[in-house]
C-alpha atoms as a PDB file:
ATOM      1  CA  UNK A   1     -26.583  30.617   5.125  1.00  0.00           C
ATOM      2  CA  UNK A   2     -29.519  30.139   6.863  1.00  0.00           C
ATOM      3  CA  UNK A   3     -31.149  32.763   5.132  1.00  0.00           C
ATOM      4  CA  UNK A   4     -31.530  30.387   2.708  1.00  0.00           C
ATOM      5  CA  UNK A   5     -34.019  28.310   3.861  1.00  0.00           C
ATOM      6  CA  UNK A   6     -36.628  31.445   3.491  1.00  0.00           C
ATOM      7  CA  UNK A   7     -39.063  31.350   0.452  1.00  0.00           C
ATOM      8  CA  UNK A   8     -38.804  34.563  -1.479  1.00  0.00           C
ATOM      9  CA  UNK A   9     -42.043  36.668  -1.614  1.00  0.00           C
ATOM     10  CA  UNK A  10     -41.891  40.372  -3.046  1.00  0.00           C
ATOM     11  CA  UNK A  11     -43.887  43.066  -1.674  1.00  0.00           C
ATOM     12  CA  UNK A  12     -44.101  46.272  -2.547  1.00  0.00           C
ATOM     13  CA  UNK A  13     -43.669  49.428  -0.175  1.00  0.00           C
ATOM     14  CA  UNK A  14     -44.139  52.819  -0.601  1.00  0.00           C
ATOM     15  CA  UNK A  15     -41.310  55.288  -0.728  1.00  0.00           C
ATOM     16  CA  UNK A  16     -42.013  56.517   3.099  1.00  0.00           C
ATOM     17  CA  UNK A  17     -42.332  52.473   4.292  1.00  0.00           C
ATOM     18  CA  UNK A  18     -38.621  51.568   2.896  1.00  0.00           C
ATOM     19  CA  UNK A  19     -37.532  54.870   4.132  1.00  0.00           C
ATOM     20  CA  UNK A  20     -38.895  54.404   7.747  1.00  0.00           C
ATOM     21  CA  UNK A  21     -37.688  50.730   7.667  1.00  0.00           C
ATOM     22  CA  UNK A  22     -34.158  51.305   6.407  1.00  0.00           C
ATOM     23  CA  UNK A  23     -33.869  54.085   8.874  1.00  0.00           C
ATOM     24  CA  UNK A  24     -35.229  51.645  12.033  1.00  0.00           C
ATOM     25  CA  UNK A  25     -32.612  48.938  10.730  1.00  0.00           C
ATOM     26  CA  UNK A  26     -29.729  51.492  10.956  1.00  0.00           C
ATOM     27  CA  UNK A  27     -30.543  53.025  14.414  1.00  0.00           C
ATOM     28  CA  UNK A  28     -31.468  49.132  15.633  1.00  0.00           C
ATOM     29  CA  UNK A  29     -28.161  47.609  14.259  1.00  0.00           C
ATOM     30  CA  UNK A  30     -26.313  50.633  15.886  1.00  0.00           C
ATOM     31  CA  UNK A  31     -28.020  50.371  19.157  1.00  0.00           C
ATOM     32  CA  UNK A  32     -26.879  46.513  19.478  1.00  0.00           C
ATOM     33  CA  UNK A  33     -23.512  47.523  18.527  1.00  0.00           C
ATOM     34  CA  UNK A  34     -22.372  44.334  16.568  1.00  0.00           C
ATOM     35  CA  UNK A  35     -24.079  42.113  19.163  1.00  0.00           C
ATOM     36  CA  UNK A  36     -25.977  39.275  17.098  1.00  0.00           C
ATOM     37  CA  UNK A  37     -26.813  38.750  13.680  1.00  0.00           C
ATOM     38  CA  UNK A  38     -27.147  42.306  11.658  1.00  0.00           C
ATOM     39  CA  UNK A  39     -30.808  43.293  11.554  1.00  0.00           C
ATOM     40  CA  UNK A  40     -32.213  44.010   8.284  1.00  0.00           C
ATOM     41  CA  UNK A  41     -35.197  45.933   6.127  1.00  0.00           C
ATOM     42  CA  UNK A  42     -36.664  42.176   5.556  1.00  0.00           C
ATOM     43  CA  UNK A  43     -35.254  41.322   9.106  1.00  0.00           C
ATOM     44  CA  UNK A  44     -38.315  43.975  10.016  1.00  0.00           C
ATOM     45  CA  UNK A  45     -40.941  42.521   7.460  1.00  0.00           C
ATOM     46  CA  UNK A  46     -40.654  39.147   8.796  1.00  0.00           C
ATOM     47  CA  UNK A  47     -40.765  40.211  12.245  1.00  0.00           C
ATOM     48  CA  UNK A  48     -43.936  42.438  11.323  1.00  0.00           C
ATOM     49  CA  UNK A  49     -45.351  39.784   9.947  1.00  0.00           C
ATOM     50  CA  UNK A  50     -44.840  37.216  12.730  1.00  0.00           C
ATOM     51  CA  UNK A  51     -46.799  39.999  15.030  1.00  0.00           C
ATOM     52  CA  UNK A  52     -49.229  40.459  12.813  1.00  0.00           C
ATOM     53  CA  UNK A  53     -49.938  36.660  12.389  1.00  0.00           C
ATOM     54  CA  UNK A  54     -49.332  36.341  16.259  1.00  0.00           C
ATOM     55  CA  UNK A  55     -52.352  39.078  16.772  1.00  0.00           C
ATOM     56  CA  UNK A  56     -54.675  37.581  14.304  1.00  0.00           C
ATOM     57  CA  UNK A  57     -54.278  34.079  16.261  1.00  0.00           C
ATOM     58  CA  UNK A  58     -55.035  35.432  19.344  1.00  0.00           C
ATOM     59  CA  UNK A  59     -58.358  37.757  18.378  1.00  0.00           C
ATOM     60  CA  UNK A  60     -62.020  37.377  18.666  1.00  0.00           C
ATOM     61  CA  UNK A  61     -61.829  37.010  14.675  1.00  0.00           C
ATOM     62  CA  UNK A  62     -59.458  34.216  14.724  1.00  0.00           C
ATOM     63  CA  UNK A  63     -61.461  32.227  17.772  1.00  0.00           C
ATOM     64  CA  UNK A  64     -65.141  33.086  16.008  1.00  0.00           C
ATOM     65  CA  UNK A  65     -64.094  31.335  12.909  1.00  0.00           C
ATOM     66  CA  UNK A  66     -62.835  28.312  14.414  1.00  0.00           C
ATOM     67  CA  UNK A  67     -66.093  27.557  16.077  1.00  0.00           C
ATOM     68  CA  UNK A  68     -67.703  28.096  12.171  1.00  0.00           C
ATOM     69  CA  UNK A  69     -69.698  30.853  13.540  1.00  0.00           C
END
């Protein structure tokens, strides 16, 4: 139950978002054939998210405000 150890945050999608992501979860899980852990719709947001953060840390944006500039 290491799920567990997540803090719940809600975010809301739009229609097309939860679509797309349920849809990407089914054709991922399907691809990896059982192999793993199952891959879910918040299995996506958190990876999103990690990229997102992951991008931010390594942009101009990120390095300029560091320095206080």
């Amino acid at each position: 139950m290491w799920y567990l150890t997540y803090v719940r945050k809600e975010c809301r999608l739009r229609p097309d978002q939860l679509d797309a992501l349920t849809a990407l979860a089914r054709r991922l899980n399907r691809e990896r054939r059982g192999k793993g852990e199952r891959i879910t719709e918040n299995t996506l947001i958190r990876w999103a998210v990690d990229m997102l953060l992951e991008n931010y840390r390594n942009s101009d944006i990120f390095h300029s405000e560091d320095k206080g500039d």
